[in-house]
Protein backbone atom coordinates (compact mmCIF):
# COMPACT_ATOMS: atom_id res chain seq x y z
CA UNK A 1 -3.99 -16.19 0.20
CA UNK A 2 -3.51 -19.17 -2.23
CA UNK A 3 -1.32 -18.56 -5.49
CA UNK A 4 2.40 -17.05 -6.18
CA UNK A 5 2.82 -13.56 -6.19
CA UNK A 6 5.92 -11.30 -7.38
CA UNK A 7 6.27 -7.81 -6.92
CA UNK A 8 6.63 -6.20 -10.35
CA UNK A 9 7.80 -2.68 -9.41
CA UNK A 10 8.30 -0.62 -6.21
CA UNK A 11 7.27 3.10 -6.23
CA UNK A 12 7.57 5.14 -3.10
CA UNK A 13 6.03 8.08 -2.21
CA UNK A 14 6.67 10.75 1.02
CA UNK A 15 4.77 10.70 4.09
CA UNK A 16 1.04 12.43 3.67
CA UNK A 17 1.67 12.80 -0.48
CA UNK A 18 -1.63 13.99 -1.92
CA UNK A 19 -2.21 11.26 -5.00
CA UNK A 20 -3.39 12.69 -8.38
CA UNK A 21 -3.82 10.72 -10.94
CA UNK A 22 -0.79 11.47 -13.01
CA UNK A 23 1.08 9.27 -9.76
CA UNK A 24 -0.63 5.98 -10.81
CA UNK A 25 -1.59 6.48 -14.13
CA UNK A 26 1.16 4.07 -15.64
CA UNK A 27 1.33 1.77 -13.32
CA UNK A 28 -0.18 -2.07 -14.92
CA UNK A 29 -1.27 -4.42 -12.88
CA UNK A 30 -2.41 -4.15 -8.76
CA UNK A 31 -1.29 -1.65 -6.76
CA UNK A 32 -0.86 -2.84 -3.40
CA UNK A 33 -0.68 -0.25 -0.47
CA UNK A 34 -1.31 0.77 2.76
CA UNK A 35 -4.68 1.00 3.98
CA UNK A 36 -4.27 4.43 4.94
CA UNK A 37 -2.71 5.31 1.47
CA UNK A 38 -5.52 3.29 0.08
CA UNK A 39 -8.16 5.41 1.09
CA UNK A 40 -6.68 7.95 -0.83
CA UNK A 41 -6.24 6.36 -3.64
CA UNK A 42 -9.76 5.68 -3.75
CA UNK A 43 -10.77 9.15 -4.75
CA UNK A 44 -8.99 8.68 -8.03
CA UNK A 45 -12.18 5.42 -8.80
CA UNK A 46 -9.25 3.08 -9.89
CA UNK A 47 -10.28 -0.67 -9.46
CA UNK A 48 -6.56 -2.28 -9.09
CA UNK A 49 -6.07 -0.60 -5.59
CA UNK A 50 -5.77 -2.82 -2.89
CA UNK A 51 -5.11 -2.27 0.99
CA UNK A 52 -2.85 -4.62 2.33
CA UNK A 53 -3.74 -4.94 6.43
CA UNK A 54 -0.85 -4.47 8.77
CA UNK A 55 -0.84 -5.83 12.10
CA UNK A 56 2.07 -4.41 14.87
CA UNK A 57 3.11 -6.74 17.38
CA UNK A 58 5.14 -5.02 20.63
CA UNK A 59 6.36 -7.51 22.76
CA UNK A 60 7.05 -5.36 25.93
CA UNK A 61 9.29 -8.28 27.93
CA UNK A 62 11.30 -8.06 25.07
CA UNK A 63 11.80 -4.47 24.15
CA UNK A 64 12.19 -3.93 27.94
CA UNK A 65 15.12 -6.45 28.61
């Protein structure tokens, strides 16, 4: 990605939280999550959600020595 980017605010929510609407309602701007929170967040039709792709790396040498 080209450009600067800030983060603006930082909301959390628990582990398997069911979104309504009321939960993002106020929020301006993107709102950058998880892809499996994002596919929640789809059912509310909001067009500032975005999935941001994580990628684990295990190194097993390493976690083993």
């Amino acid at each position: 990605m080209d450009g600067d980017y800030s983060i603006k605010d930082k909301i959390t929510f628990e582990d398997h939280h069911q979104y309504s609407l009321a939960d993002i309602e106020n929020i301006e701007g993107n709102i950058v999550t998880t892809e499996k929170d994002a596919v929640k967040l789809a059912l509310l039709n909001k067009p500032n959600i975005f999935a941001l792709k994580l990628k684990t790396v295990i190194d097993i040498d390493e976690l083993l020595n």
